[in-house]
C-alpha atoms as a PDB file:
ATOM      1  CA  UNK A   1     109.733 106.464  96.901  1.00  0.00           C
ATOM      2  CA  UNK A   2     112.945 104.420  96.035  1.00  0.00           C
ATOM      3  CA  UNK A   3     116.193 104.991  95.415  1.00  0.00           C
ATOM      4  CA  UNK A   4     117.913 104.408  92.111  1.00  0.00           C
ATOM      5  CA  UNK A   5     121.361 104.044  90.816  1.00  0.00           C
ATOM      6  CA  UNK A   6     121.529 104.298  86.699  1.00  0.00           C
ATOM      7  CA  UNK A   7     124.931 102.926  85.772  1.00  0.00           C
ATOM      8  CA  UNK A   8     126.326 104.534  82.212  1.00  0.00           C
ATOM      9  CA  UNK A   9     125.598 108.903  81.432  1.00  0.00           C
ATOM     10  CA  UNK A  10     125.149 108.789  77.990  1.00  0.00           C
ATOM     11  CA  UNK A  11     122.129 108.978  76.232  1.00  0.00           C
ATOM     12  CA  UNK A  12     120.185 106.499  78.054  1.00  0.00           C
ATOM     13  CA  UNK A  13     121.248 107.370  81.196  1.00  0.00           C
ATOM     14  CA  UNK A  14     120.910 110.759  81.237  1.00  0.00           C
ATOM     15  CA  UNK A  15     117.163 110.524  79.607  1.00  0.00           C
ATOM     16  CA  UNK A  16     116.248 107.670  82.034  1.00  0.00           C
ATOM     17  CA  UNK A  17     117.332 109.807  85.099  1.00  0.00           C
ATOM     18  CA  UNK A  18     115.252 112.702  83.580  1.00  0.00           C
ATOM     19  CA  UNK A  19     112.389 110.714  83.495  1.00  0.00           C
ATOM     20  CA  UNK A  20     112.477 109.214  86.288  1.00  0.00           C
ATOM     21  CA  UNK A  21     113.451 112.284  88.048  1.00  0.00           C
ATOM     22  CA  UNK A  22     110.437 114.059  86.599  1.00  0.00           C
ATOM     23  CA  UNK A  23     107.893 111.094  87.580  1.00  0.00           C
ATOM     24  CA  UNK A  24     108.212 111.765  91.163  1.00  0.00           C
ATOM     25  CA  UNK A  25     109.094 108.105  92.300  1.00  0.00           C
ATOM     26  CA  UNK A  26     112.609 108.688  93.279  1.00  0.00           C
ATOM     27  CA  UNK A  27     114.136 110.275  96.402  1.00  0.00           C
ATOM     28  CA  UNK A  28     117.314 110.129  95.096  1.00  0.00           C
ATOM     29  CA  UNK A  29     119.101 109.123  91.575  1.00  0.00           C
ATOM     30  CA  UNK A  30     122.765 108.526  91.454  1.00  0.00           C
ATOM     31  CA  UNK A  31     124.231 108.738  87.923  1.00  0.00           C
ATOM     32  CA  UNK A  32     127.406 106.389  87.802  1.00  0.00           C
ATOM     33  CA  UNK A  33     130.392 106.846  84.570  1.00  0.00           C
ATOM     34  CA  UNK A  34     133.675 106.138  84.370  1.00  0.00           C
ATOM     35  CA  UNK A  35     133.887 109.867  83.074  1.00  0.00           C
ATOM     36  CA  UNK A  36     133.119 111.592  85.975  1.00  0.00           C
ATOM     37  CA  UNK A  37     133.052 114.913  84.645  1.00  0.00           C
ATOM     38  CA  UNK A  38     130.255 113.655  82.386  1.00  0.00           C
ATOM     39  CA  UNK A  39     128.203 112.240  85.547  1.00  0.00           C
ATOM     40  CA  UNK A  40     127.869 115.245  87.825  1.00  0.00           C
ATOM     41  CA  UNK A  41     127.481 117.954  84.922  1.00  0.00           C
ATOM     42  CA  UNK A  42     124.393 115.909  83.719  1.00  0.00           C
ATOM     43  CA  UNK A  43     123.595 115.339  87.228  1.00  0.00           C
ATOM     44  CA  UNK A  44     123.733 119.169  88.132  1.00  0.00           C
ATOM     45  CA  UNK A  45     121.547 119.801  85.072  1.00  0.00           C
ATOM     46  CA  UNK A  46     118.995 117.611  85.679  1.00  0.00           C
ATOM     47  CA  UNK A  47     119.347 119.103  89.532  1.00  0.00           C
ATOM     48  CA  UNK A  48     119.001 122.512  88.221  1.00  0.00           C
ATOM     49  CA  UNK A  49     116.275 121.632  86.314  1.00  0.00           C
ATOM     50  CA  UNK A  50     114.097 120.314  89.018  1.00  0.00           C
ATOM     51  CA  UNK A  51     112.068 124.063  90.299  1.00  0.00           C
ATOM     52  CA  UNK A  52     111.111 124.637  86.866  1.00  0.00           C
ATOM     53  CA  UNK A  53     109.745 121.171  86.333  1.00  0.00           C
ATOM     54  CA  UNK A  54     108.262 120.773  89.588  1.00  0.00           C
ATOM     55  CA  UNK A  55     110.483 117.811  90.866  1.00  0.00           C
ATOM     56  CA  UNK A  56     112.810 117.977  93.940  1.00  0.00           C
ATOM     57  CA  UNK A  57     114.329 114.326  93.439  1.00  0.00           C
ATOM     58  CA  UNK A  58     117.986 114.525  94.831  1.00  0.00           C
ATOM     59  CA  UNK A  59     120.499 114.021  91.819  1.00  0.00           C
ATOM     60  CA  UNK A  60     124.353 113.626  91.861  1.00  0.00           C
ATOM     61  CA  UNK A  61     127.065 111.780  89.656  1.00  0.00           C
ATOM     62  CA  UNK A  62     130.113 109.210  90.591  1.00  0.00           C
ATOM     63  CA  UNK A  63     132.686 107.524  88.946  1.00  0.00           C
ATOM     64  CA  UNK A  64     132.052 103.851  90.532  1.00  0.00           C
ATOM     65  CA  UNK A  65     129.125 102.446  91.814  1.00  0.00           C
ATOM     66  CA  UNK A  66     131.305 101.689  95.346  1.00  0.00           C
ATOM     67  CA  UNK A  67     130.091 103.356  98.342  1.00  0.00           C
ATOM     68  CA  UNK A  68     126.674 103.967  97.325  1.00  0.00           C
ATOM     69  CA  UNK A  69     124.946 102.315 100.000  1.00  0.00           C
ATOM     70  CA  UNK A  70     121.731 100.716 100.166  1.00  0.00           C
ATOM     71  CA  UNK A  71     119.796 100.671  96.487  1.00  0.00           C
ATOM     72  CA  UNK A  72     116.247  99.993  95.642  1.00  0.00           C
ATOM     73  CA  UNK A  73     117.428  99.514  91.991  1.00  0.00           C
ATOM     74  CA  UNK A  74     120.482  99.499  89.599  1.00  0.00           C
ATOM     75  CA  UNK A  75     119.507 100.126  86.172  1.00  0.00           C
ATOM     76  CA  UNK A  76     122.511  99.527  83.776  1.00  0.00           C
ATOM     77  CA  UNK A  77     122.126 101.771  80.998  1.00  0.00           C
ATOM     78  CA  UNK A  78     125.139 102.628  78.818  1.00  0.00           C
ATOM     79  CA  UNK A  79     128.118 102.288  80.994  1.00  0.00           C
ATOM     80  CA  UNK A  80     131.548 102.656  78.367  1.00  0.00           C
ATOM     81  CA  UNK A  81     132.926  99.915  79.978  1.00  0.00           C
ATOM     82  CA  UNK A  82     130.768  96.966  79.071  1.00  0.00           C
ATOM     83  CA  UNK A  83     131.069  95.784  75.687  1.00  0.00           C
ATOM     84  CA  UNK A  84     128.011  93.534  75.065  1.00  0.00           C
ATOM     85  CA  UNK A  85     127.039  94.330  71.616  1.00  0.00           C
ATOM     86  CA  UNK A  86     124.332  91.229  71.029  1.00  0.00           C
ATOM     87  CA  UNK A  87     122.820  88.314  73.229  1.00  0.00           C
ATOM     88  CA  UNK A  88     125.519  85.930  72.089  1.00  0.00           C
ATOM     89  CA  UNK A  89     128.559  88.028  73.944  1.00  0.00           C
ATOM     90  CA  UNK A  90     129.029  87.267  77.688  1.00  0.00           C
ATOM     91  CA  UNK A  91     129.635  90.213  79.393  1.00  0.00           C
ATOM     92  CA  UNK A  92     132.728  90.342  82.025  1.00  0.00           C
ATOM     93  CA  UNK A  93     132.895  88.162  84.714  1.00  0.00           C
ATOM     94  CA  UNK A  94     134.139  91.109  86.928  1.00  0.00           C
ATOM     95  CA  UNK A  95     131.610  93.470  85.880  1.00  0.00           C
ATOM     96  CA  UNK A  96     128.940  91.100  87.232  1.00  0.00           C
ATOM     97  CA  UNK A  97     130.192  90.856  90.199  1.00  0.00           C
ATOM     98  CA  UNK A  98     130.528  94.197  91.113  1.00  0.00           C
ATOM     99  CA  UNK A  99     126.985  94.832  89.553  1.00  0.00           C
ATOM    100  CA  UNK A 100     125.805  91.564  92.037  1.00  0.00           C
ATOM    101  CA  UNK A 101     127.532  93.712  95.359  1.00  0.00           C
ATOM    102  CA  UNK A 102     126.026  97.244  94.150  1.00  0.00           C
ATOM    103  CA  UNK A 103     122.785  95.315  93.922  1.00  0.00           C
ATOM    104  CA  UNK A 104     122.567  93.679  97.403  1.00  0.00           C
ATOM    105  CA  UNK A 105     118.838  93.127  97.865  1.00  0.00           C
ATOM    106  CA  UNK A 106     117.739  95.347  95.550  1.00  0.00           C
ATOM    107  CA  UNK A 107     116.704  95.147  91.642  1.00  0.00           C
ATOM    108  CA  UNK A 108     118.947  94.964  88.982  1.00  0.00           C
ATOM    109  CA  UNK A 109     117.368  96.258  86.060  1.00  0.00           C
ATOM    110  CA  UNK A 110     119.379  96.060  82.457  1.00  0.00           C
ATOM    111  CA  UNK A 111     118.076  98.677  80.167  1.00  0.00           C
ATOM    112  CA  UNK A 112     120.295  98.319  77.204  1.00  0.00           C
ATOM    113  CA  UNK A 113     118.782  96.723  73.957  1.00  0.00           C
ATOM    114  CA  UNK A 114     120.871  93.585  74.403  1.00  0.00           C
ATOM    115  CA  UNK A 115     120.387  92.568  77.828  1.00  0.00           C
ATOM    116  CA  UNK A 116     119.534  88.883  78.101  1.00  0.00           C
ATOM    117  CA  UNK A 117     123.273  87.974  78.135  1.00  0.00           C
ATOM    118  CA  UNK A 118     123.918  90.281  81.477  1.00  0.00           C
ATOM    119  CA  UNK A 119     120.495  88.870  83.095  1.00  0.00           C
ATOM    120  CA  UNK A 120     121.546  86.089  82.779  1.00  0.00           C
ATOM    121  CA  UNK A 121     124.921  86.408  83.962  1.00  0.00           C
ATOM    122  CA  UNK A 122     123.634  88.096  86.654  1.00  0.00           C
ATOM    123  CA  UNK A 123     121.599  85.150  87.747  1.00  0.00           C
ATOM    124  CA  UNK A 124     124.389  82.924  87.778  1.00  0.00           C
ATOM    125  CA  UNK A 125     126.307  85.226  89.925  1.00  0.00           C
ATOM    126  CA  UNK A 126     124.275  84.549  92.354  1.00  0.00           C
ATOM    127  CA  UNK A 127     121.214  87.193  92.614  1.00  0.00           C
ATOM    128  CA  UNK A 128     117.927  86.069  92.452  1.00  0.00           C
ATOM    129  CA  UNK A 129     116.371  85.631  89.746  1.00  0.00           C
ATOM    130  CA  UNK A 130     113.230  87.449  91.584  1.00  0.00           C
ATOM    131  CA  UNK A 131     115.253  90.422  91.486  1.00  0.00           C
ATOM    132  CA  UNK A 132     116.878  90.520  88.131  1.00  0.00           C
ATOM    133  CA  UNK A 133     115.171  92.003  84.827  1.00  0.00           C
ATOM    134  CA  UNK A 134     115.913  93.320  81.196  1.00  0.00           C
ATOM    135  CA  UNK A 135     113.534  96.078  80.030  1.00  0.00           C
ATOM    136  CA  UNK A 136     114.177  96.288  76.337  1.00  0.00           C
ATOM    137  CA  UNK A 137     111.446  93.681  75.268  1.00  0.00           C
ATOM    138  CA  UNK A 138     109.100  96.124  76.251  1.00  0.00           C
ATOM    139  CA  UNK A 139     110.587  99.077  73.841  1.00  0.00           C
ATOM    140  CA  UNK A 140     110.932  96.138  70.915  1.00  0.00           C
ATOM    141  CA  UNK A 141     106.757  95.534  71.550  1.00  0.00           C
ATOM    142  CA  UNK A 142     106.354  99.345  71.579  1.00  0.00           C
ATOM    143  CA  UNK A 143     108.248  98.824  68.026  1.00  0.00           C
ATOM    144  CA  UNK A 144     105.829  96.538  66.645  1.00  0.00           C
ATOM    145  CA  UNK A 145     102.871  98.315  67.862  1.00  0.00           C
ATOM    146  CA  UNK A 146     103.373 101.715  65.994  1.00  0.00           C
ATOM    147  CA  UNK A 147     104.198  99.754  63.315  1.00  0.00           C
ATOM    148  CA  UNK A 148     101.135  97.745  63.291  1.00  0.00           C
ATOM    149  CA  UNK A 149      99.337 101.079  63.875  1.00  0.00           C
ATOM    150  CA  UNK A 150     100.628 102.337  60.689  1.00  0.00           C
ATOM    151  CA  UNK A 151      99.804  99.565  58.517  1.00  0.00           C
ATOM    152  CA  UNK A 152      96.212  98.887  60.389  1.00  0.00           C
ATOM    153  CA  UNK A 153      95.953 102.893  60.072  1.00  0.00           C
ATOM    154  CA  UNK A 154      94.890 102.858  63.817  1.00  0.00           C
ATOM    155  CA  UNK A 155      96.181 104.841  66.738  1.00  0.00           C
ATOM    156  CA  UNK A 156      99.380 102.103  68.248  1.00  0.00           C
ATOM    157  CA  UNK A 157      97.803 102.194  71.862  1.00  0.00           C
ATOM    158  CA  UNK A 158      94.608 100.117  70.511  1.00  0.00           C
ATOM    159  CA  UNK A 159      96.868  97.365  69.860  1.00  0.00           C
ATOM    160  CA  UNK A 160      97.906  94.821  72.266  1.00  0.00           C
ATOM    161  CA  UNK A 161     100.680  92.543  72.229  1.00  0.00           C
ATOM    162  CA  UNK A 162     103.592  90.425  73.714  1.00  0.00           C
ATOM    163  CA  UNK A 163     107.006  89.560  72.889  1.00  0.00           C
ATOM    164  CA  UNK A 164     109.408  86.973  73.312  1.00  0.00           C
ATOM    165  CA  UNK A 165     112.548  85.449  72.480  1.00  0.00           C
ATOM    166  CA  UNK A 166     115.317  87.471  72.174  1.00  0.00           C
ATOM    167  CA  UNK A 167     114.799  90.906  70.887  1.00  0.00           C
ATOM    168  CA  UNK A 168     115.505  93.516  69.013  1.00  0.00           C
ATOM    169  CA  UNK A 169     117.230  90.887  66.448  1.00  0.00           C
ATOM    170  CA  UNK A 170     115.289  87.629  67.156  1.00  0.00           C
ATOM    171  CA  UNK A 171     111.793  88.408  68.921  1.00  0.00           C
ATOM    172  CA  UNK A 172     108.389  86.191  68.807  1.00  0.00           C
ATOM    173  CA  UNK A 173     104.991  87.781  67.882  1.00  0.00           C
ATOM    174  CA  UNK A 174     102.958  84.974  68.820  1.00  0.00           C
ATOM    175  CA  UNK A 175     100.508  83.707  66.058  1.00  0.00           C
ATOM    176  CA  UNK A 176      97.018  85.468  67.376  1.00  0.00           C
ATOM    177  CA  UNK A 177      98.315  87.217  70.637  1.00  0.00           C
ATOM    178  CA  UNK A 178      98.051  91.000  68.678  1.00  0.00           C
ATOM    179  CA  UNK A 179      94.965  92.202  68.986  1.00  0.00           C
ATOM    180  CA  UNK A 180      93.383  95.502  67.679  1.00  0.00           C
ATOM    181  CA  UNK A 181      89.388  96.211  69.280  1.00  0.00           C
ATOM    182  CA  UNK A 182      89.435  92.708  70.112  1.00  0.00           C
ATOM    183  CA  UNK A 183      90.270  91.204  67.092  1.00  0.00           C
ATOM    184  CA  UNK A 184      93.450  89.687  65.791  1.00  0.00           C
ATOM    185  CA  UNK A 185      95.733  91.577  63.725  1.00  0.00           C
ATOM    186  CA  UNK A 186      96.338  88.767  61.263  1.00  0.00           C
ATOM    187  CA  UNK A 187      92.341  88.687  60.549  1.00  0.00           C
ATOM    188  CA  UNK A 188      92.363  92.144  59.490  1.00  0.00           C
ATOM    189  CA  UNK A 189      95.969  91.889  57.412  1.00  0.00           C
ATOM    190  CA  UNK A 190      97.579  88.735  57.082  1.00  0.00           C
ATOM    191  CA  UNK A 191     100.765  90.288  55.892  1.00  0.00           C
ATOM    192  CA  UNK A 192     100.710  93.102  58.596  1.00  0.00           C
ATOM    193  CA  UNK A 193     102.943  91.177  61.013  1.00  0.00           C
ATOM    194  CA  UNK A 194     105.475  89.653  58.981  1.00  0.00           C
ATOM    195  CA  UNK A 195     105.812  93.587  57.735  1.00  0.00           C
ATOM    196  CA  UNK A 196     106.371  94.614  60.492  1.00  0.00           C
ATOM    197  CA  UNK A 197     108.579  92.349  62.773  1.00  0.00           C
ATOM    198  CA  UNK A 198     110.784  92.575  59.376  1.00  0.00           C
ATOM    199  CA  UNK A 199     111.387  95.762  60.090  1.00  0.00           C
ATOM    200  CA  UNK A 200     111.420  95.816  63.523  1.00  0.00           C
ATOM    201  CA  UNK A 201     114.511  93.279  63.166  1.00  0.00           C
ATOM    202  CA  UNK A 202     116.490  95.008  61.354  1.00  0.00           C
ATOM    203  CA  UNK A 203     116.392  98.443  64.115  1.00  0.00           C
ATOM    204  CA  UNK A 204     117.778  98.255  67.681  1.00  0.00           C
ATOM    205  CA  UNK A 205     115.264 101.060  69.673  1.00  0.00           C
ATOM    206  CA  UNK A 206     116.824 104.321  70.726  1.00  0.00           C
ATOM    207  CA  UNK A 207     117.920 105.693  73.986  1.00  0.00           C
ATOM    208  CA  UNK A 208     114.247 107.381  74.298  1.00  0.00           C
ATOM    209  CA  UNK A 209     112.656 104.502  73.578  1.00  0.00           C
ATOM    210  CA  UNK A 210     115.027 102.387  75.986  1.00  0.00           C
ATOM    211  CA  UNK A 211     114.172 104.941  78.659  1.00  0.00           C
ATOM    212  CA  UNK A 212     110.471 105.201  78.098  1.00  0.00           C
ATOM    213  CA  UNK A 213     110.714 100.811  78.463  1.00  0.00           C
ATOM    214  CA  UNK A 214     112.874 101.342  81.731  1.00  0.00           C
ATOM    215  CA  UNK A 215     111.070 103.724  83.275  1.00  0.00           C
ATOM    216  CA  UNK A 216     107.818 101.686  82.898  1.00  0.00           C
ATOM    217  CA  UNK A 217     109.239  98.437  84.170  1.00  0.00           C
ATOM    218  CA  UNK A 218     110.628  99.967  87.725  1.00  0.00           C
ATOM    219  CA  UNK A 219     107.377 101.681  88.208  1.00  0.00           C
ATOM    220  CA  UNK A 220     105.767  98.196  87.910  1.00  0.00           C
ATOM    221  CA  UNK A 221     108.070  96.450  90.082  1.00  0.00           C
ATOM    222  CA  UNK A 222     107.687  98.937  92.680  1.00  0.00           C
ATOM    223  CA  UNK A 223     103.629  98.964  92.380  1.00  0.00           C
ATOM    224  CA  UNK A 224     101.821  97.629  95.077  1.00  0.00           C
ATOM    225  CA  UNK A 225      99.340  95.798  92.096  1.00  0.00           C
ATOM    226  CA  UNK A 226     100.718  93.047  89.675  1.00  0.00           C
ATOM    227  CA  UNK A 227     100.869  94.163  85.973  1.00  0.00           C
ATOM    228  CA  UNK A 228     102.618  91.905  83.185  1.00  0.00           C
ATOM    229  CA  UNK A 229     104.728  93.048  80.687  1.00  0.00           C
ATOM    230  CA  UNK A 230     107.226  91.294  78.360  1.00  0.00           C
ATOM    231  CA  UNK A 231     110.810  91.525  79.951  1.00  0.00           C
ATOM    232  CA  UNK A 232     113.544  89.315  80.095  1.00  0.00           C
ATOM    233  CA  UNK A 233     113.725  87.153  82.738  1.00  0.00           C
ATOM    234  CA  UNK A 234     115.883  83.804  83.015  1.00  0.00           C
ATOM    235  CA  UNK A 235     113.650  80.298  83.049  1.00  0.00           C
ATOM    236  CA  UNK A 236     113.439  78.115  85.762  1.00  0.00           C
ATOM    237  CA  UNK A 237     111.431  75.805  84.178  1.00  0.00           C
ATOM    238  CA  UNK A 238     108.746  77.661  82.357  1.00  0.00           C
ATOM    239  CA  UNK A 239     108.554  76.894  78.811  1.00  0.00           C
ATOM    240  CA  UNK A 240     110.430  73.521  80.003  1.00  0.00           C
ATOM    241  CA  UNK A 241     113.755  75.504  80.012  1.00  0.00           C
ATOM    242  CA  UNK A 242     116.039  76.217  82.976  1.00  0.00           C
ATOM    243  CA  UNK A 243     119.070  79.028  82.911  1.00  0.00           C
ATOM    244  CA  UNK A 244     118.109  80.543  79.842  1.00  0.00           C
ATOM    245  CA  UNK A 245     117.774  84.280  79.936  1.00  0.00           C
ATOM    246  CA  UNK A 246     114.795  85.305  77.084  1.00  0.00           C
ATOM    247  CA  UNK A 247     112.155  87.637  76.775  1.00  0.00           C
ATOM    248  CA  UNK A 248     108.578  86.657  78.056  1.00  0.00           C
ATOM    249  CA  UNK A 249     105.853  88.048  80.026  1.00  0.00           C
ATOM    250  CA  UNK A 250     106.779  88.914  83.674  1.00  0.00           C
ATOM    251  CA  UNK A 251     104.493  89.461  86.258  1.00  0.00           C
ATOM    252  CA  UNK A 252     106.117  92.079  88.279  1.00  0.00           C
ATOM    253  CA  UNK A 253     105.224  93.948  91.401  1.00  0.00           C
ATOM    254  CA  UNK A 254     105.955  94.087  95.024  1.00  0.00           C
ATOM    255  CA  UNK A 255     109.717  95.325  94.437  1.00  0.00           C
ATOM    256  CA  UNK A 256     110.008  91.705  92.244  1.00  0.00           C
ATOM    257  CA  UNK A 257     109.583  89.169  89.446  1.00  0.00           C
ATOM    258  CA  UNK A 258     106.020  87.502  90.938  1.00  0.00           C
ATOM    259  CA  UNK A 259     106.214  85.052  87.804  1.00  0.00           C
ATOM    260  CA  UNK A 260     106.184  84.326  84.526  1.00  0.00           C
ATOM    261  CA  UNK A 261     103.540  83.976  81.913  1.00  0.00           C
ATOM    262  CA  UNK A 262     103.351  80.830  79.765  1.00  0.00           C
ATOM    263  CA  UNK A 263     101.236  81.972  76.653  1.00  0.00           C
ATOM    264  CA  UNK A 264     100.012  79.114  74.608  1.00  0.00           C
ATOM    265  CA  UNK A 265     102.899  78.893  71.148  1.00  0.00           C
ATOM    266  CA  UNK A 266     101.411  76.971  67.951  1.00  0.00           C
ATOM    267  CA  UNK A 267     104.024  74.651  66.205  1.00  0.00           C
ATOM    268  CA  UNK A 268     106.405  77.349  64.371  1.00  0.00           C
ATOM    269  CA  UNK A 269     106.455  79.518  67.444  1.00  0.00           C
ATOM    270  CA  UNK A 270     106.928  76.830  69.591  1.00  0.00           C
ATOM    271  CA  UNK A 271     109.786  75.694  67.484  1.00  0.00           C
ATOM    272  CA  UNK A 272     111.644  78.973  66.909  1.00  0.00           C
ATOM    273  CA  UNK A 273     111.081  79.946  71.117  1.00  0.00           C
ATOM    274  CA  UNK A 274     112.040  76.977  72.016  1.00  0.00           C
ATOM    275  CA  UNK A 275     115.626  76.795  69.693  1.00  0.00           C
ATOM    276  CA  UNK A 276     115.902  80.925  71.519  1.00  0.00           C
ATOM    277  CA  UNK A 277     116.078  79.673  74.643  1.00  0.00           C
ATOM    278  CA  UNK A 278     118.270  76.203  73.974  1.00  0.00           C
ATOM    279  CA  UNK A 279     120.636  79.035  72.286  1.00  0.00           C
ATOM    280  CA  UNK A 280     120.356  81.537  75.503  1.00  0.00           C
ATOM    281  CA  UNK A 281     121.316  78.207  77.648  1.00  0.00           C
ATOM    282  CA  UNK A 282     124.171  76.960  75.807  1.00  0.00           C
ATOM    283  CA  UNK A 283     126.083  80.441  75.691  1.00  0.00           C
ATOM    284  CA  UNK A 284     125.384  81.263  79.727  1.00  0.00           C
ATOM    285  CA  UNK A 285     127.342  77.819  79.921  1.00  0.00           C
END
């Protein structure tokens, strides 16, 4: 069981810390807001709510992530005080570094929709990049699968796929990677996909969704087996890019980033991934 620090009460925070709360793999959950008042009501609810949902994870709200002690993870969620709206905005240089001593040798985990700008910031702070994730791709590919569900008229979990780039605004369906029974989407509807990510692009994900995303990618990093699932991670070399902070397949496990996953890109993908990440480079600079 780990420890967890979630870092913003709003929305996300508060339905990350019931979820994780009700999954059983925390010990304890500190929920962290500049509004304290905010932190240990939600807290004391989620507290209170434990004997009727059969969870007795140990739940309490601050005002500032000092004093905390040791963390298995930080999540940052939807803390008021950091105003990165989109991929392109760095966040501030003080807020990393007191995210980068909350951390210590734990996982920082950024749950927010536009995360790639504070993974990457992160990273240049100085923790590794091992230890430093954004979970959001994962809610953008849940995105695309219901929607590919509805226009296949199949149930979304028989659909497979992967994301990268820089979602929710700019993400990559690779040309052949979604698959439905085996088979490739764009072999059973050629315009499904370009429907879809359309659409896709034009909606950041909720808090639920966020959460749901979150939730999944701790409980992989904390599994003893490897699983792989799109995050975003910062490039030290894959792809043939260094310090750029994009979405791609992680395998994660072991309480870390194990690697990442270099799917084979045709020409257009190639063109628009590679342009991402230059992008994602140039802006950490």
């Amino acid at each position: 069981m780990i420890s967890v620090a979630i870092l913003g009460a709003g929305e996300l925070g508060a339905t990350l810390a019931r979820r994780l709360a009700e999954s059983g793999r925390c010990r304890s959950l500190v929920l962290v807001d500049a509004d304290e008042g905010r932190a240990k009501g939600k807290a004391l609810d989620l507290l209170q709510s434990g004997p009727v949902e059969g969870y007795d994870t140990r739940l309490v709200g601050a005002f500032s992530l000092d004093g905390l002690g040791a963390l298995d993870a930080l999540v940052v969620a939807d803390p008021p005080d950091l105003p990165v709206a989109a991929p392109d905005v760095a966040p501030p240089e003080s807020f990393v570094k007191s995210l980068a001593r909350a951390t210590g040798p734990g996982v920082l985990l950024v749950a927010s929709a536009h995360g790639a700008a504070l993974v990457g910031a992160a990273v240049r702070a100085g923790l590794a990049r091992a230890r430093v994730l954004g979970s959001s791709p994962l809610a953008t590919a849940g995105a695309l699968r219901a929607g590919l569900g509805e226009e296949l008229q199949v149930a979304a979990r028989q659909i497979e796929l992967t994301v990268l780039g820089l979602p929710p605004d700019r993400p990559i369906l690779p040309r052949g990677s979604a698959t439905v029974g085996g088979l490739p989407v764009e072999r059973l509807s050629p315009l499904a996909e370009r429907r879809v990510l359309e659409a896709v692009r034009r909606r950041v994900p909720g808090p639920v969704a966020l959460a749901v995303a979150a939730e999944r990618v701790l409980a992989a990093v904390f599994a003893r087996a490897t699983s792989v699932l799109p995050s975003f991670a910062v490039l030290e070399g894959e792809y043939g890019h260094r310090h750029a902070a994009v979405a791609v397949p992680c395998r994660l496990g072991r309480g870390r980033l194990q690697g990442i996953v270099e799917v084979a890109l045709d020409g257009v993908d190639r063109t628009a991934f590679d342009n991402l990440a230059e992008h994602a480079a140039l802006a950490a600079r």
